[in-house]
N, C-alpha and C. Protein backbone atom coordinates (compact mmCIF):
# COMPACT_ATOMS: atom_id res chain seq x y z
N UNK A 1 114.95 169.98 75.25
CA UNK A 1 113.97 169.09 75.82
C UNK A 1 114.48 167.65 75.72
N UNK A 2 114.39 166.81 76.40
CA UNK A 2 114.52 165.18 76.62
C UNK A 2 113.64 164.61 75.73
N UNK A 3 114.00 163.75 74.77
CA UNK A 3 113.09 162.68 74.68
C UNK A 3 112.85 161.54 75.70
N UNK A 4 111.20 161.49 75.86
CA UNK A 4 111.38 160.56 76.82
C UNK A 4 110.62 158.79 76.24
N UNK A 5 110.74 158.61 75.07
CA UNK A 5 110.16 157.13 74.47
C UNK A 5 111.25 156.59 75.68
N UNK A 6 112.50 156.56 75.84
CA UNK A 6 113.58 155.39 76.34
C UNK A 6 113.21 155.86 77.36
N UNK A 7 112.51 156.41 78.70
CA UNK A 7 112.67 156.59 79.86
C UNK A 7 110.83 156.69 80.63
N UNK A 8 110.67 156.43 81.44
CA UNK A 8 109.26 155.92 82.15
C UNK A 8 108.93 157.56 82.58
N UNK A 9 109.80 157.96 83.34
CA UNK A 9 109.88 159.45 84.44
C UNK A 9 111.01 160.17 84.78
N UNK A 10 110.85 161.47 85.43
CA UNK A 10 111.83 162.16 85.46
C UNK A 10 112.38 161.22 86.09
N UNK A 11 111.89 160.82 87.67
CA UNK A 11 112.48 159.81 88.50
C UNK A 11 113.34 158.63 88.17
N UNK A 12 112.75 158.06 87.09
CA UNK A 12 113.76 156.80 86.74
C UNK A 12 114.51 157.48 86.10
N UNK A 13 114.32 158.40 85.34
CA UNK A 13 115.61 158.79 84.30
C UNK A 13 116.87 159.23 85.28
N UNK A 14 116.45 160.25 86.16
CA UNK A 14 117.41 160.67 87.82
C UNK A 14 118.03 159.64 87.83
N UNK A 15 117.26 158.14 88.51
CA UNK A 15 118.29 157.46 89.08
C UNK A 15 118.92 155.87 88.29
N UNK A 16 118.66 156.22 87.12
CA UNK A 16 119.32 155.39 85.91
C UNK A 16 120.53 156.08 86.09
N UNK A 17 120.70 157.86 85.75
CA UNK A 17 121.57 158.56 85.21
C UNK A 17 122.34 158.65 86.33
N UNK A 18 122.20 158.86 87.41
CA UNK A 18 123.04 158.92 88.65
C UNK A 18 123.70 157.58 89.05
N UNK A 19 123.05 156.51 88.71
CA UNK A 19 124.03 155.02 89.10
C UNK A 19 124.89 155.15 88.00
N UNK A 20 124.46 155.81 86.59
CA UNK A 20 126.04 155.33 85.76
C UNK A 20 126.69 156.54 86.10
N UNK A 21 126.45 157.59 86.55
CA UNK A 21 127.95 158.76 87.09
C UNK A 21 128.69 158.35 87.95
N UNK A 22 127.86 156.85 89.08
CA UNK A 22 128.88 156.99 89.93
C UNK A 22 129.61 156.00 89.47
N UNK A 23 129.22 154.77 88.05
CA UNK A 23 130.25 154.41 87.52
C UNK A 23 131.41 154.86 86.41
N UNK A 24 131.09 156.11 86.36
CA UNK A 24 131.61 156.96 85.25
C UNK A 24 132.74 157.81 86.16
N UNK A 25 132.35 158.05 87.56
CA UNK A 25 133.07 158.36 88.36
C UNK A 25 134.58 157.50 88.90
N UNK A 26 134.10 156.51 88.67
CA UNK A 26 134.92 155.46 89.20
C UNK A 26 135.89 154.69 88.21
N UNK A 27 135.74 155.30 86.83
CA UNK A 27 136.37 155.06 85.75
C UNK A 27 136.07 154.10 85.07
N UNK A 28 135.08 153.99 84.52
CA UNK A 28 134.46 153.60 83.82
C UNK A 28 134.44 154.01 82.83
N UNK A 29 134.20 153.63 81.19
CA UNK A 29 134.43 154.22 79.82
C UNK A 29 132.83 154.67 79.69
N UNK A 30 133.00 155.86 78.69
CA UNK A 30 131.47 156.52 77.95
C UNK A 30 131.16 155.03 76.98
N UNK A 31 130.03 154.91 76.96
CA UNK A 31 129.83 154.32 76.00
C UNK A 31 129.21 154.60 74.96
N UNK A 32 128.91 155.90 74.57
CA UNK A 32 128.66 156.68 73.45
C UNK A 32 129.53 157.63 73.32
N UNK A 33 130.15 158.25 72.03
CA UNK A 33 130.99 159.05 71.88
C UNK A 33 130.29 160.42 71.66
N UNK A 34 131.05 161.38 72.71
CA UNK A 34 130.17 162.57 73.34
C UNK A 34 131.81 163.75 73.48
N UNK A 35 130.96 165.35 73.32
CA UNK A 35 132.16 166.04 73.27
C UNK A 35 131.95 166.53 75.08
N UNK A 36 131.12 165.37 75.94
CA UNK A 36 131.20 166.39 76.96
C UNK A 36 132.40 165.69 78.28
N UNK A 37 132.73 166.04 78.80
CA UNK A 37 134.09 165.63 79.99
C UNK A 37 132.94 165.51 81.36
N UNK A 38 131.81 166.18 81.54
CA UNK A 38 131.70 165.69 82.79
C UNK A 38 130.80 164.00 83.03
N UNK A 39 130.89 163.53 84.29
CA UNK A 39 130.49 162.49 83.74
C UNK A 39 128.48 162.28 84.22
N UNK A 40 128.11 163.59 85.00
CA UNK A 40 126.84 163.96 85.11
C UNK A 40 126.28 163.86 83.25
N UNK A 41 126.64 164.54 82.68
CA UNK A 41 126.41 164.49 81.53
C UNK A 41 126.56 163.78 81.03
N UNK A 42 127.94 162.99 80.48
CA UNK A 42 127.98 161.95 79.67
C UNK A 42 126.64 160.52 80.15
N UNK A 43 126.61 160.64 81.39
CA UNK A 43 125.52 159.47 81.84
C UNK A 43 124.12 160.09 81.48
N UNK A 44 123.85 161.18 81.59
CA UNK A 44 122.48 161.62 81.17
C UNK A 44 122.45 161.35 79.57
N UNK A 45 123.95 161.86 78.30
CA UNK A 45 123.20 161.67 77.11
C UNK A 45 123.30 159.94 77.00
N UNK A 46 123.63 159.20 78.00
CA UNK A 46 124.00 157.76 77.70
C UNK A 46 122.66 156.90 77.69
N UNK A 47 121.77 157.81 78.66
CA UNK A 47 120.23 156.64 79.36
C UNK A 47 119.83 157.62 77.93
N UNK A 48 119.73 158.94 77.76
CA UNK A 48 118.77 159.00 76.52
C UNK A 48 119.25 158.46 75.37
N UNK A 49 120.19 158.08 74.81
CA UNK A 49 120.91 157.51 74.06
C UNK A 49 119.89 156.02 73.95
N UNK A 50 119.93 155.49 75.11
CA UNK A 50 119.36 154.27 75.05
C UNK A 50 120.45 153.09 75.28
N UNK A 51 121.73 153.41 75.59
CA UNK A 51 122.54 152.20 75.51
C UNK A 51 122.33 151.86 77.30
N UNK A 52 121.84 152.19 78.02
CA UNK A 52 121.89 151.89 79.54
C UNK A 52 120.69 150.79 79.41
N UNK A 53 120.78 149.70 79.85
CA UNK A 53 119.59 148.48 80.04
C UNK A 53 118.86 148.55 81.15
N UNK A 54 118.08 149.01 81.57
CA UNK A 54 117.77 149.10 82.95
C UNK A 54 116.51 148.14 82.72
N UNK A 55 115.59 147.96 84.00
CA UNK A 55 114.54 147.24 84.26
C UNK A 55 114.19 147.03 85.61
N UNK A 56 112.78 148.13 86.00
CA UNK A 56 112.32 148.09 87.86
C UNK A 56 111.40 146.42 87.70
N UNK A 57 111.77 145.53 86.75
CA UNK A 57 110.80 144.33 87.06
C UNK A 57 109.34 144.62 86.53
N UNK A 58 108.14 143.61 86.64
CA UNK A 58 107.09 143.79 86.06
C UNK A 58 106.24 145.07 86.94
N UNK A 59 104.95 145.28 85.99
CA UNK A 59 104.28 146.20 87.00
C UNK A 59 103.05 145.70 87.46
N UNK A 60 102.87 146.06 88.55
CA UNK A 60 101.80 145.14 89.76
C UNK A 60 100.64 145.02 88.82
N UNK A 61 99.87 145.33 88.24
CA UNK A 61 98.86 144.99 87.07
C UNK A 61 99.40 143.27 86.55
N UNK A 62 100.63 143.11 86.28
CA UNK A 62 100.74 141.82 85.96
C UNK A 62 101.36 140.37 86.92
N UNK A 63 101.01 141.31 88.18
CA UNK A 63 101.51 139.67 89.13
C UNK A 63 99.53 139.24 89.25
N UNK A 64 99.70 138.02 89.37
CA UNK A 64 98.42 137.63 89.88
C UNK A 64 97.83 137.98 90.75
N UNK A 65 96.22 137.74 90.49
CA UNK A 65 95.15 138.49 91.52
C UNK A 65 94.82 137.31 92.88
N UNK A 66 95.24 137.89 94.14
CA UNK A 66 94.93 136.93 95.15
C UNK A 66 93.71 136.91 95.95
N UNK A 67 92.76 136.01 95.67
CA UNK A 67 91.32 136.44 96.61
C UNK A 67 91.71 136.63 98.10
N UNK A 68 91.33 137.33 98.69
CA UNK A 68 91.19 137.73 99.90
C UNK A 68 90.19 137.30 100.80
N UNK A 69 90.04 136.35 102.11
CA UNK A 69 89.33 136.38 102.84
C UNK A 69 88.10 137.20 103.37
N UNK A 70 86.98 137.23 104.09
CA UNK A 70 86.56 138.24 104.07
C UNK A 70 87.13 139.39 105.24
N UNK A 71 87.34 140.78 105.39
CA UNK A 71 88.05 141.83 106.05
C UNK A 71 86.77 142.26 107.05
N UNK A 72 86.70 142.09 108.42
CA UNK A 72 85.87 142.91 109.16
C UNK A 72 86.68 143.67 110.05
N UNK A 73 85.78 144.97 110.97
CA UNK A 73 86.26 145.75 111.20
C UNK A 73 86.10 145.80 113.02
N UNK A 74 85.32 144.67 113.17
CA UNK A 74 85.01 144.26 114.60
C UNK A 74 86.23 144.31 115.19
N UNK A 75 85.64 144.63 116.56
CA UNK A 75 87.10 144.70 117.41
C UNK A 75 86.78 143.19 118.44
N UNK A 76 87.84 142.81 118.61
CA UNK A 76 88.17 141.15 119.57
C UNK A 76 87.80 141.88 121.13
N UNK A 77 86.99 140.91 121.57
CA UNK A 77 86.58 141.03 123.25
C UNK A 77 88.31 140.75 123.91
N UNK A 78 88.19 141.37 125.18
CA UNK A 78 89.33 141.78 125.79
C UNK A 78 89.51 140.19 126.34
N UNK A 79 90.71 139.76 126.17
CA UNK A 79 91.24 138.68 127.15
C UNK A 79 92.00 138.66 128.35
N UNK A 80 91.87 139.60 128.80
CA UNK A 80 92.73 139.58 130.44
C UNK A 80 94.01 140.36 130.40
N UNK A 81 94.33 140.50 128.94
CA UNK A 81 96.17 141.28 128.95
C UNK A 81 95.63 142.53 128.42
N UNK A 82 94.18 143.13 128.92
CA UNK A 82 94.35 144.81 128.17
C UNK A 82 94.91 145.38 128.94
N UNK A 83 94.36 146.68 128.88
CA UNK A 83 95.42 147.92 130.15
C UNK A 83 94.82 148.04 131.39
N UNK A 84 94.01 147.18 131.62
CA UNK A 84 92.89 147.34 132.82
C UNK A 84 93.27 146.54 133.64
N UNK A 85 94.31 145.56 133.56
CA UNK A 85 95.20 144.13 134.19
C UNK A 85 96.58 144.99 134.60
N UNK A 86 97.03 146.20 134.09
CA UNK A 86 98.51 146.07 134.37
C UNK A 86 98.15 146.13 135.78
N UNK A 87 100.41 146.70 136.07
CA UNK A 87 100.70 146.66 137.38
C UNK A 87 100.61 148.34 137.44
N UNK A 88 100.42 149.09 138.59
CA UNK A 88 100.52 150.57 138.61
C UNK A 88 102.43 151.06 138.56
N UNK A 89 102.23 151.58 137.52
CA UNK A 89 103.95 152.05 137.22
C UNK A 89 104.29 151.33 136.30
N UNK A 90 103.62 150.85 135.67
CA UNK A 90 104.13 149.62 134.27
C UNK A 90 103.54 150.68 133.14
């Protein structure tokens, strides 16, 4: 089983662990010492490890609250460009 304290979701953990394979791919060093050779793995025990820094930015709960105008659902009287003006074949 995964511990998941160091990781939000399967999802972030996926694509934490998949950006460092493709730098692990590209030759890049482990940065935890591991008996495994592939580098799918070595990047998966690396994000649970905790040495990968990641950060998706704050979460929408903490940007500020913007008042909103009021929203109606009325529809605008026609000004001359509805579909009742075209040309026939347009």
């Amino acid at each position: 089983m995964i511990p998941t304290e160091n990781i939000g979701n399967k999802f972030e953990f996926i694509s934490v662990a998949g950006e460092r394979c493709k730098q692990l791919q590209r030759g890049a060093r482990p940065r935890i010492e591991t008996a495994a050779h592939k580098p799918v793995t070595v990047a998966m025990q690396e994000v649970i490890s905790g040495v990968i820094p990641y950060s998706y930015g704050p979460f929408p709960e903490e940007y500020a609250v913007v008042k909103v105008a009021e929203v109606t659902t009325e529809a605008y009287p026609a000004d001359g460009a509805g579909m009742d003006n075209r040309e026939p074949g347009s």
